[in-house]
PDB file of N, CA and C in Angstrom:
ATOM      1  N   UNK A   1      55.894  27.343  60.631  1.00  0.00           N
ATOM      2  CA  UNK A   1      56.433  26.959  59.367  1.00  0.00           C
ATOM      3  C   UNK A   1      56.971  25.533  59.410  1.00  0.00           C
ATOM      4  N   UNK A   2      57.729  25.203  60.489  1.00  0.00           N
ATOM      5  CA  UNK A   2      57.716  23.631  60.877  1.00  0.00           C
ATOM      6  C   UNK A   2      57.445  22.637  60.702  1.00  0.00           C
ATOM      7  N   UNK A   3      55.707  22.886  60.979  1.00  0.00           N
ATOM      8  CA  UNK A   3      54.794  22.118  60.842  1.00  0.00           C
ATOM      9  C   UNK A   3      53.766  21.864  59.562  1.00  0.00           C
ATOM     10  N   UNK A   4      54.191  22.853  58.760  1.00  0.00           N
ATOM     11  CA  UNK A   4      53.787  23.066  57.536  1.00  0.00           C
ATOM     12  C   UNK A   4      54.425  22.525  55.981  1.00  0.00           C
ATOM     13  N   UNK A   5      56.155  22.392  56.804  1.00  0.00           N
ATOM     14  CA  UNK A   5      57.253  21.680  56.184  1.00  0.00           C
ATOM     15  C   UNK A   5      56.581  20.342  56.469  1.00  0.00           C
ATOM     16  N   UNK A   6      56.346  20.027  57.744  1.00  0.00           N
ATOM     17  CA  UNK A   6      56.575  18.356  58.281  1.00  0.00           C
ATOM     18  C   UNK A   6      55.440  17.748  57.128  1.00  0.00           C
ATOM     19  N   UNK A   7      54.312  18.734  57.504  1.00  0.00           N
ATOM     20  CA  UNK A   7      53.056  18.246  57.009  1.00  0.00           C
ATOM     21  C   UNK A   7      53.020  17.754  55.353  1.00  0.00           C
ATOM     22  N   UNK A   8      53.972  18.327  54.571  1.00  0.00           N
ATOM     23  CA  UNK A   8      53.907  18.297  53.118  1.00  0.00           C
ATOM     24  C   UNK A   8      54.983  17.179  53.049  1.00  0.00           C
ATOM     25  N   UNK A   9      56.072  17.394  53.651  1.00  0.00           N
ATOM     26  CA  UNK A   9      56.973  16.537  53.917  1.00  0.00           C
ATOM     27  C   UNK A   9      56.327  14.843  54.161  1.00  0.00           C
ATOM     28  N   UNK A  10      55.380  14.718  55.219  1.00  0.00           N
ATOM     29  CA  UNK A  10      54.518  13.631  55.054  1.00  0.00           C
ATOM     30  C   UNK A  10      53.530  13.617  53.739  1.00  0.00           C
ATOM     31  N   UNK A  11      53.130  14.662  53.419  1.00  0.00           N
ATOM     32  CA  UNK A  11      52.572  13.785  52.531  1.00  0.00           C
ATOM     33  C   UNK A  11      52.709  13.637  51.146  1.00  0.00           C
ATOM     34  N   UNK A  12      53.998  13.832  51.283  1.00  0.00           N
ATOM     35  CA  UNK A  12      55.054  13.512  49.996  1.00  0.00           C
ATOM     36  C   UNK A  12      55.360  12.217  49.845  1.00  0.00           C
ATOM     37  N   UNK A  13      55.706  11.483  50.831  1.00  0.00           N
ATOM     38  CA  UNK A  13      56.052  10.343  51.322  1.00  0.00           C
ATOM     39  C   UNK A  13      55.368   9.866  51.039  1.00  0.00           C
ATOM     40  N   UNK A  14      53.950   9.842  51.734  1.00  0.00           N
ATOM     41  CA  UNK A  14      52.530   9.196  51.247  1.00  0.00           C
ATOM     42  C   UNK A  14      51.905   9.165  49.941  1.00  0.00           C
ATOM     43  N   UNK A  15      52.106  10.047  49.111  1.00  0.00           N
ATOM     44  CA  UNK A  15      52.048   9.627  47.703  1.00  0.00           C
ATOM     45  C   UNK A  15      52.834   9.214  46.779  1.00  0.00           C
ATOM     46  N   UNK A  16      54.190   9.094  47.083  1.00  0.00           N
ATOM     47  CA  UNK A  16      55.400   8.271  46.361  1.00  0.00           C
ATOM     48  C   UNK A  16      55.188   6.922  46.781  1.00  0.00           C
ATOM     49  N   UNK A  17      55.087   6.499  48.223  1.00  0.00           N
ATOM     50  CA  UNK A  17      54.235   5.254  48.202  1.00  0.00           C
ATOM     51  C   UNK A  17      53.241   4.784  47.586  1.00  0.00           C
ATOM     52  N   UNK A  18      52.277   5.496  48.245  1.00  0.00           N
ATOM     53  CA  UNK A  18      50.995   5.179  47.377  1.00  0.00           C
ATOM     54  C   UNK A  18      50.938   5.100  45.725  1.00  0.00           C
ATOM     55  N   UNK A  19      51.874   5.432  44.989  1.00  0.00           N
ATOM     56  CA  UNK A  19      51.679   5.530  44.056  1.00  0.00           C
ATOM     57  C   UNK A  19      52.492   4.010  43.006  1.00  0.00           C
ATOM     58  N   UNK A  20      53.362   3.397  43.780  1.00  0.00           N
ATOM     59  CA  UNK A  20      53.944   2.420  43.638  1.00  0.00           C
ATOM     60  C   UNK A  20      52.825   1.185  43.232  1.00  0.00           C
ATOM     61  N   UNK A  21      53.271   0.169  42.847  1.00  0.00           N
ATOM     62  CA  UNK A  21      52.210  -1.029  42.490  1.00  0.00           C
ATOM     63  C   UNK A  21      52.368  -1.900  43.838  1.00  0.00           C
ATOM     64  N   UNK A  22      51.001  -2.475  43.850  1.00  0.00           N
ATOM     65  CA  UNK A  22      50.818  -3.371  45.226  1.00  0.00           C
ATOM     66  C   UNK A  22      51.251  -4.652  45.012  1.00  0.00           C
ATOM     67  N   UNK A  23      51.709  -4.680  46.071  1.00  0.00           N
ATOM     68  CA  UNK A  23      52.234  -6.415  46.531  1.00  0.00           C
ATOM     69  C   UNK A  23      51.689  -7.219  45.716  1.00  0.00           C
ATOM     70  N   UNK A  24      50.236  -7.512  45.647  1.00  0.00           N
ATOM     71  CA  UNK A  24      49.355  -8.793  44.517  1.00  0.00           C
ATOM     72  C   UNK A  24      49.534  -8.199  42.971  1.00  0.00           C
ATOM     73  N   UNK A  25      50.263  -6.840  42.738  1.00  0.00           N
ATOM     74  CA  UNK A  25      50.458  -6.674  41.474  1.00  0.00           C
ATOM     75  C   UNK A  25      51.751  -7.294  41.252  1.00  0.00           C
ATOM     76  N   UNK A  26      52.738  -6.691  42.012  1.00  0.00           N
ATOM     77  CA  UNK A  26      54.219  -7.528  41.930  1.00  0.00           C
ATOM     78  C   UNK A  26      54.218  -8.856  41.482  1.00  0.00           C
ATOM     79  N   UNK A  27      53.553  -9.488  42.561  1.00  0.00           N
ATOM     80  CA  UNK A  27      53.563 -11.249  42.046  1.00  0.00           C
ATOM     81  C   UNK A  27      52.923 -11.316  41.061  1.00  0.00           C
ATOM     82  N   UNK A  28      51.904 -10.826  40.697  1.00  0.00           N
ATOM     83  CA  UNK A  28      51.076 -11.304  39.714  1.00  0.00           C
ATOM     84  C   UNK A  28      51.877 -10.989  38.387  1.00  0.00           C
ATOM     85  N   UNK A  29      52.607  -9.838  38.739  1.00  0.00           N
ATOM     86  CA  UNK A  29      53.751  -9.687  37.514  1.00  0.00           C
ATOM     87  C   UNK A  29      54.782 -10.667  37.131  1.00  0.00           C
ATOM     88  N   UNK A  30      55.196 -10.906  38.582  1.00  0.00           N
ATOM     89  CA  UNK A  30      56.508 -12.353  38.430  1.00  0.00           C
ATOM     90  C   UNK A  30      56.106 -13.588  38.311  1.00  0.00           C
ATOM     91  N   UNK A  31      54.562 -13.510  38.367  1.00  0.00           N
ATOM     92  CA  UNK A  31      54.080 -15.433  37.819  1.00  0.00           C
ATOM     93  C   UNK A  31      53.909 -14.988  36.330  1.00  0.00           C
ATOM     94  N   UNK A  32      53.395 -14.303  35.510  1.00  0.00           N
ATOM     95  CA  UNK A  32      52.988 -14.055  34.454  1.00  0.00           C
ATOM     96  C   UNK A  32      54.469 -13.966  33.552  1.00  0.00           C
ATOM     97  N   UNK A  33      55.666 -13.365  33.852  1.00  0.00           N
ATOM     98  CA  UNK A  33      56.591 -13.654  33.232  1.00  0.00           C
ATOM     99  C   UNK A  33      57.374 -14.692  33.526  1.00  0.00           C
ATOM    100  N   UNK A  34      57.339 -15.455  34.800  1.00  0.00           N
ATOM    101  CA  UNK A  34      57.542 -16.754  34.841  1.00  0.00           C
ATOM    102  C   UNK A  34      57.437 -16.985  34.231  1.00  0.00           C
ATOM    103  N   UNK A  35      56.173 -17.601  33.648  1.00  0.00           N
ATOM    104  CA  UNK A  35      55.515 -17.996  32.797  1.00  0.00           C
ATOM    105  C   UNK A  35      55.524 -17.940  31.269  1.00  0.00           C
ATOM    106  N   UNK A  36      55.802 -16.697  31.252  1.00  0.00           N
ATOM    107  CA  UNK A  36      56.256 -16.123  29.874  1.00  0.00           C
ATOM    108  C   UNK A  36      57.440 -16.988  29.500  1.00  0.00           C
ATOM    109  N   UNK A  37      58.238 -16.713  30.050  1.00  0.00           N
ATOM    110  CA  UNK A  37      59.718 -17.197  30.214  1.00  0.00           C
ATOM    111  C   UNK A  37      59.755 -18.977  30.107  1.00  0.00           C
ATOM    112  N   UNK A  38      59.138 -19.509  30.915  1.00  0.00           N
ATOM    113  CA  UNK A  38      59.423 -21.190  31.031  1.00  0.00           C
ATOM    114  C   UNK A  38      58.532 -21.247  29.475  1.00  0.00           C
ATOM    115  N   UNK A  39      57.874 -20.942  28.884  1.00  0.00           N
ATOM    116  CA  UNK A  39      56.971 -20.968  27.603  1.00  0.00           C
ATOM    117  C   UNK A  39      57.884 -20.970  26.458  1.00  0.00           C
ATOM    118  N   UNK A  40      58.742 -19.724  26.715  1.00  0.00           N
ATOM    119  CA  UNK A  40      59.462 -19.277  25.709  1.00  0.00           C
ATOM    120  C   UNK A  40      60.724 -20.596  25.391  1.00  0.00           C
ATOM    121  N   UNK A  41      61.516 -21.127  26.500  1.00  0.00           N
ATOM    122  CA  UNK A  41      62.170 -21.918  26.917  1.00  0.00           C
ATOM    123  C   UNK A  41      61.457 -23.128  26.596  1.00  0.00           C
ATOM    124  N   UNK A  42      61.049 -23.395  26.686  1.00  0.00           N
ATOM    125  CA  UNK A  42      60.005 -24.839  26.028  1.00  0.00           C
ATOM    126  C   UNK A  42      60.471 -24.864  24.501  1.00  0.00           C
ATOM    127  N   UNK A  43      60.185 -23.689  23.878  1.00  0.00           N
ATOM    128  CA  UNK A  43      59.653 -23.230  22.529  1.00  0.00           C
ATOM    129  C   UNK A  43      61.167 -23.560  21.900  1.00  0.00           C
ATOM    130  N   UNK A  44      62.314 -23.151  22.322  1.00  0.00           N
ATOM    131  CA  UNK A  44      63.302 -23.261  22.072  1.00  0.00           C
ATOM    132  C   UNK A  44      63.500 -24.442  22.238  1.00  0.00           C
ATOM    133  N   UNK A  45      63.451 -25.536  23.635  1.00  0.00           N
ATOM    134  CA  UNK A  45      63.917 -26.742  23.334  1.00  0.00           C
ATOM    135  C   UNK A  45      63.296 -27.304  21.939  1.00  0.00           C
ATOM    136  N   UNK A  46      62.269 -27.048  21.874  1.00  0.00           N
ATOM    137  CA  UNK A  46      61.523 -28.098  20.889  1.00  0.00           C
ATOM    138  C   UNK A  46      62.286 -27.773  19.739  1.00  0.00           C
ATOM    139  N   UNK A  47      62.458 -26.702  19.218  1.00  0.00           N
ATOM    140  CA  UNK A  47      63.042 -26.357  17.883  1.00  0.00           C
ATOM    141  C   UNK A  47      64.506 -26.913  17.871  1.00  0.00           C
ATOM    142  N   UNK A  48      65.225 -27.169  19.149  1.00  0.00           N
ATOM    143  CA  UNK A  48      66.436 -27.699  19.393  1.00  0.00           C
ATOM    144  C   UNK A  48      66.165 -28.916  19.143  1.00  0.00           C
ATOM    145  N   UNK A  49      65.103 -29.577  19.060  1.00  0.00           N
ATOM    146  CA  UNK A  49      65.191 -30.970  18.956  1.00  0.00           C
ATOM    147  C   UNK A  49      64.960 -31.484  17.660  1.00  0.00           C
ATOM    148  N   UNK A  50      63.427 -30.350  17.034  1.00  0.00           N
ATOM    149  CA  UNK A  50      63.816 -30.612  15.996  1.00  0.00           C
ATOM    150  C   UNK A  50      64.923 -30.434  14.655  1.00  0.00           C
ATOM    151  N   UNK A  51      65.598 -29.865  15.343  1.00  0.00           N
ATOM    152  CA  UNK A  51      67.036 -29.505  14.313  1.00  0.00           C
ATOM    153  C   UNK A  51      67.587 -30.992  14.478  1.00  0.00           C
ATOM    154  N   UNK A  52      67.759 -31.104  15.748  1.00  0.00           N
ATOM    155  CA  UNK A  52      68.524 -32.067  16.054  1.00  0.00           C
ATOM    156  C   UNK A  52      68.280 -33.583  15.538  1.00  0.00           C
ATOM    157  N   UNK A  53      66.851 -33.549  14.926  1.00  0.00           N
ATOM    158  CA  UNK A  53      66.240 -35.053  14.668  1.00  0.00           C
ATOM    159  C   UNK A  53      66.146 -34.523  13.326  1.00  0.00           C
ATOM    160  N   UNK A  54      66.192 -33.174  12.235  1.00  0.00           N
ATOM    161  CA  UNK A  54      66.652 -33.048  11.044  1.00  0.00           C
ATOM    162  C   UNK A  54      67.971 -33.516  10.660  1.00  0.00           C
ATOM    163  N   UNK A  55      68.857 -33.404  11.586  1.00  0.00           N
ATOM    164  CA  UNK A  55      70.146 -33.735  11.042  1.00  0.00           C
ATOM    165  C   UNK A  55      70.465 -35.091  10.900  1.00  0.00           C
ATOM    166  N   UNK A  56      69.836 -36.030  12.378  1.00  0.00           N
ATOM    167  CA  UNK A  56      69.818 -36.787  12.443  1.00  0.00           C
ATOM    168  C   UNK A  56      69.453 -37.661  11.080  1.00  0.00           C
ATOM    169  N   UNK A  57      68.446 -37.357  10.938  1.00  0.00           N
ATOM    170  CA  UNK A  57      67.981 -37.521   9.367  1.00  0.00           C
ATOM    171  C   UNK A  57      68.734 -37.680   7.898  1.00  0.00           C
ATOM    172  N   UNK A  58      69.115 -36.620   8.018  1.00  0.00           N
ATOM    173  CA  UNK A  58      70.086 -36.203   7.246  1.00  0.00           C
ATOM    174  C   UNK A  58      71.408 -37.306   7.354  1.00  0.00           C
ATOM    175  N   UNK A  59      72.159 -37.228   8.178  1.00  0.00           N
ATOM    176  CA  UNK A  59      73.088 -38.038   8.067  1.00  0.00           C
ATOM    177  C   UNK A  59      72.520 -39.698   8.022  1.00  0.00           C
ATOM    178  N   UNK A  60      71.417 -39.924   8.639  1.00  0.00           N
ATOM    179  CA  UNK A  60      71.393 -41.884   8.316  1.00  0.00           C
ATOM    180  C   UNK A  60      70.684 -41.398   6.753  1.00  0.00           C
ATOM    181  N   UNK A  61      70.098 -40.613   5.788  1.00  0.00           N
ATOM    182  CA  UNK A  61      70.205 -40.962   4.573  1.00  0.00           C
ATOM    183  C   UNK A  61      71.467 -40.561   3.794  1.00  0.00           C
ATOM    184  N   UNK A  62      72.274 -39.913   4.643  1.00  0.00           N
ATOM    185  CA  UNK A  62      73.651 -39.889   4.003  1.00  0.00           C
ATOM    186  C   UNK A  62      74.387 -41.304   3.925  1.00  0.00           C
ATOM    187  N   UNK A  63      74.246 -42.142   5.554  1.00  0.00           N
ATOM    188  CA  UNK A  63      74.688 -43.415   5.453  1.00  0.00           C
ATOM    189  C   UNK A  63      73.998 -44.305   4.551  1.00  0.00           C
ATOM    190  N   UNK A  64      72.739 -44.471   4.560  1.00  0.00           N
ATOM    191  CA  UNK A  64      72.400 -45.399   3.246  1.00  0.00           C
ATOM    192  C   UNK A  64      72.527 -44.992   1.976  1.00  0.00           C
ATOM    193  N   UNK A  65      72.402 -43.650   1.483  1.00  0.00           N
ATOM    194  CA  UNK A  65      73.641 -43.677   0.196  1.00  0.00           C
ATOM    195  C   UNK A  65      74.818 -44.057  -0.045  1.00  0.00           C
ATOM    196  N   UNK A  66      75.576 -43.721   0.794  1.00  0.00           N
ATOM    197  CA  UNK A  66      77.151 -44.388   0.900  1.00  0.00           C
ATOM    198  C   UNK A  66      77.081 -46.093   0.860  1.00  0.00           C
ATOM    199  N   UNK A  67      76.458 -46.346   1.685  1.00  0.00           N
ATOM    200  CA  UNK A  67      75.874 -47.986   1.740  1.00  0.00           C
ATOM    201  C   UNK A  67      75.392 -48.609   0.285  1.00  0.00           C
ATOM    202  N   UNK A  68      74.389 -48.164  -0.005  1.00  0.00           N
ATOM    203  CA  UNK A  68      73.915 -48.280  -1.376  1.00  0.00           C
ATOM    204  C   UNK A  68      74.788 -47.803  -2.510  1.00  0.00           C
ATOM    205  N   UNK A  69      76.137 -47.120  -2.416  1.00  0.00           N
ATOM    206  CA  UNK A  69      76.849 -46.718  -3.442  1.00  0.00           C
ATOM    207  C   UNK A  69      77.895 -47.487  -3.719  1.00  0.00           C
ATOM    208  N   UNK A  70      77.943 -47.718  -2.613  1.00  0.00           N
ATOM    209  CA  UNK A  70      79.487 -49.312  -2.181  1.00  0.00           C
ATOM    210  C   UNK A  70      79.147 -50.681  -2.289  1.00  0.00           C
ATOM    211  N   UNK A  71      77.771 -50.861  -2.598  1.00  0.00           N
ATOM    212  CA  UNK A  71      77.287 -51.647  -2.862  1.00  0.00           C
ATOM    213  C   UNK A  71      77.272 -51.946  -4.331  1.00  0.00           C
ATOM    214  N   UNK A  72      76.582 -51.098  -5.175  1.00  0.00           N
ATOM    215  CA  UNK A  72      76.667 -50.841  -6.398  1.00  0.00           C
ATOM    216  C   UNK A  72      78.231 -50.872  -6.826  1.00  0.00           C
ATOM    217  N   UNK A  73      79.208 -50.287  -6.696  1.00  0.00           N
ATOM    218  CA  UNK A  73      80.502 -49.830  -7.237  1.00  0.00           C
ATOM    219  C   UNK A  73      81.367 -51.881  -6.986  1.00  0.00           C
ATOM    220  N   UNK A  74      80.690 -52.165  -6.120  1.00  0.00           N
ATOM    221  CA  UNK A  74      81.302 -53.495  -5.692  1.00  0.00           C
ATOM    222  C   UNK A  74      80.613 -54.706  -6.645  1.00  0.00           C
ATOM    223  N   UNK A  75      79.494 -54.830  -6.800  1.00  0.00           N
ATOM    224  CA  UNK A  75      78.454 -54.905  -8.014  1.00  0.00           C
ATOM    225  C   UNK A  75      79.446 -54.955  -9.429  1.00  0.00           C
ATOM    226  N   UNK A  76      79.759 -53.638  -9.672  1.00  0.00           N
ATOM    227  CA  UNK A  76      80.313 -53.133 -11.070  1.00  0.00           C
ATOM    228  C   UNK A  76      81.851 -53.735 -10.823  1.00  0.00           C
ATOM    229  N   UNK A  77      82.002 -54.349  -9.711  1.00  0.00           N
ATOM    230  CA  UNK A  77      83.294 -54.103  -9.711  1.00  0.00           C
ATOM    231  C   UNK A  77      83.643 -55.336 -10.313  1.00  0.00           C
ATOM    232  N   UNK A  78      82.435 -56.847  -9.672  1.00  0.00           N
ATOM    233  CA  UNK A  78      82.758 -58.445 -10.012  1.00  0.00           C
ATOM    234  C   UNK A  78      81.989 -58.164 -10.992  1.00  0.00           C
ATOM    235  N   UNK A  79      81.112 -57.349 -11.461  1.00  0.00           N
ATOM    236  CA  UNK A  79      80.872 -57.597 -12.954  1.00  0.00           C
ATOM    237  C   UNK A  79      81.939 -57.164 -14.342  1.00  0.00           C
ATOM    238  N   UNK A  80      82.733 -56.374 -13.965  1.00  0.00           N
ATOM    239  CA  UNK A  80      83.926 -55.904 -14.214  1.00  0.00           C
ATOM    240  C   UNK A  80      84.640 -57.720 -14.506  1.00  0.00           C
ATOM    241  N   UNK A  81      85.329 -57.673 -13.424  1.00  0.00           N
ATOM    242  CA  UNK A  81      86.161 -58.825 -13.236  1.00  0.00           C
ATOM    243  C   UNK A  81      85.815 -60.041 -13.974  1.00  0.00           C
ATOM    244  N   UNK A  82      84.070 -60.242 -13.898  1.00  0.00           N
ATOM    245  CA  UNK A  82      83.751 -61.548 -14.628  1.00  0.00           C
ATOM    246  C   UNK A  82      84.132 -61.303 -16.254  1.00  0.00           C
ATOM    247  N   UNK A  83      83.470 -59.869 -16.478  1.00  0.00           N
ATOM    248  CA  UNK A  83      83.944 -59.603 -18.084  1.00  0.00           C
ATOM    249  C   UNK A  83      85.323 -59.660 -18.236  1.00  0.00           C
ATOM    250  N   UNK A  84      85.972 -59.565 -17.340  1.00  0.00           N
ATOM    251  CA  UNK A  84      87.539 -59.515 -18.127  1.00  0.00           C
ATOM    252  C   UNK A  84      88.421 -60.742 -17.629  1.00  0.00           C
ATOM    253  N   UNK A  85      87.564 -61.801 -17.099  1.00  0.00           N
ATOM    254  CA  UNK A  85      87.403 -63.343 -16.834  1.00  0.00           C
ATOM    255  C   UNK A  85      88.647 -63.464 -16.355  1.00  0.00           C
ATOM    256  N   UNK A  86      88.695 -62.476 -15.055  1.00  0.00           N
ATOM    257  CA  UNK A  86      89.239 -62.636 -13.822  1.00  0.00           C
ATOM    258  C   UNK A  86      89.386 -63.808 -12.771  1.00  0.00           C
ATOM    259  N   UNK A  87      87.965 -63.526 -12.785  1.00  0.00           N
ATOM    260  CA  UNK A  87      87.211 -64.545 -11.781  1.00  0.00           C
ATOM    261  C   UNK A  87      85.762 -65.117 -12.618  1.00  0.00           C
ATOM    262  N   UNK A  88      85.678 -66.218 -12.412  1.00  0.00           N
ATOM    263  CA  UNK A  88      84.209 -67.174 -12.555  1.00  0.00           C
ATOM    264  C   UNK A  88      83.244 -66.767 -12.316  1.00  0.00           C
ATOM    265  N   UNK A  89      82.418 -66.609 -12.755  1.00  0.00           N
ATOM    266  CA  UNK A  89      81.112 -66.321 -12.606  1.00  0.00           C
ATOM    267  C   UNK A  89      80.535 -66.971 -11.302  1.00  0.00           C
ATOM    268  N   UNK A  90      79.387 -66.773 -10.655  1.00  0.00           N
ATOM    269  CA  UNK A  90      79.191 -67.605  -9.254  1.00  0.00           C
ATOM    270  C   UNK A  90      78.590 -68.427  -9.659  1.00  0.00           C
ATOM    271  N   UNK A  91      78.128 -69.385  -9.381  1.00  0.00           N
ATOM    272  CA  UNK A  91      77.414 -70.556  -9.856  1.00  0.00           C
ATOM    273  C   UNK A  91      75.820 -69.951  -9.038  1.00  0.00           C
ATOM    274  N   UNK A  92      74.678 -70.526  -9.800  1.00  0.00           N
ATOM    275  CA  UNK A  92      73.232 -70.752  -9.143  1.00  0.00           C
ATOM    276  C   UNK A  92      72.930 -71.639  -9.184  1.00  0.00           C
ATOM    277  N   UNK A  93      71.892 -71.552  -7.558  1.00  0.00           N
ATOM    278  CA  UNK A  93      71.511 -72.678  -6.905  1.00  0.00           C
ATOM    279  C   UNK A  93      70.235 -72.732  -7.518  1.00  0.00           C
ATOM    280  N   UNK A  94      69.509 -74.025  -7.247  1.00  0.00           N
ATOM    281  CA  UNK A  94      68.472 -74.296  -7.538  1.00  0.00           C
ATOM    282  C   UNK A  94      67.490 -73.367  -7.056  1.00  0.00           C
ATOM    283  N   UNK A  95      66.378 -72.933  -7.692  1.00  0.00           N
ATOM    284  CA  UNK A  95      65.311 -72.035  -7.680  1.00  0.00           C
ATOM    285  C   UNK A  95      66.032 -70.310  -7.560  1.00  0.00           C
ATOM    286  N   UNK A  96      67.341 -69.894  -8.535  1.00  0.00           N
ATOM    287  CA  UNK A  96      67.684 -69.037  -8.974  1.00  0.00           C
ATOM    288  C   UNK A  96      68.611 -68.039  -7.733  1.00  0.00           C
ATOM    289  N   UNK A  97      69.294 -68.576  -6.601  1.00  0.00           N
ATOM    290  CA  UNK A  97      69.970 -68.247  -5.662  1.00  0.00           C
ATOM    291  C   UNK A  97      70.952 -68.350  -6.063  1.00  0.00           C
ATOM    292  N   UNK A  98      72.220 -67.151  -5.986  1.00  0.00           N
ATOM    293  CA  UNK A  98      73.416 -67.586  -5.916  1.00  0.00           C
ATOM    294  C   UNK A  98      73.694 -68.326  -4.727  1.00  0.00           C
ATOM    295  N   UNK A  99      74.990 -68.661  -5.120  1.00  0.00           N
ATOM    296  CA  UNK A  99      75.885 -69.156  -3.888  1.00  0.00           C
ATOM    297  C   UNK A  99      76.652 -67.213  -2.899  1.00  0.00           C
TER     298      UNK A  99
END
């Protein structure tokens, strides 16, 4: 009976092994989600960047509105002033340049 235990006993062993995935499956598993993985990670920087060069965006046409609005309001402001003959008008130079 011993030997009848041992015998099943081995080859119990031998098919819980055997039944496991082989070594060239393992790796071939851990390059493939490597892979997966550094892909995925790529995918994300890029979208990080492009957010990052949307905003970018975003705020320098925020600055040239502000620019262009302070410009204008400063505009209205000596045209203001000339109408209420504050200040002089600027004089023009020859071929239609202010001073």
């Amino acid at each position: 009976m011993k030997k009848l235990l041992s015998i099943v006993a081995v080859a119990g062993m031998t098919a819980i092994v055997a039944c496991g995935p082989s070594a060239a499956e393992v790796a071939k598993k851990h390059a493939d989600d490597s892979t997966h993985l550094a892909d995925s990670v790529a995918k994300v920087n890029a979208k990080a960047k492009m957010v990052q060069d949307s905003l970018a965006a975003i705020e320098a046409k925020k600055a040239d509105d502000a620019k262009k609005a302070a410009e204008e309001a400063a505009k209205a402001a000596h045209e203001d002033s000339v109408a209420k003959k504050l200040i002089k008008p600027a004089k023009e130079e020859k071929g239609g340049k202010k001073k």
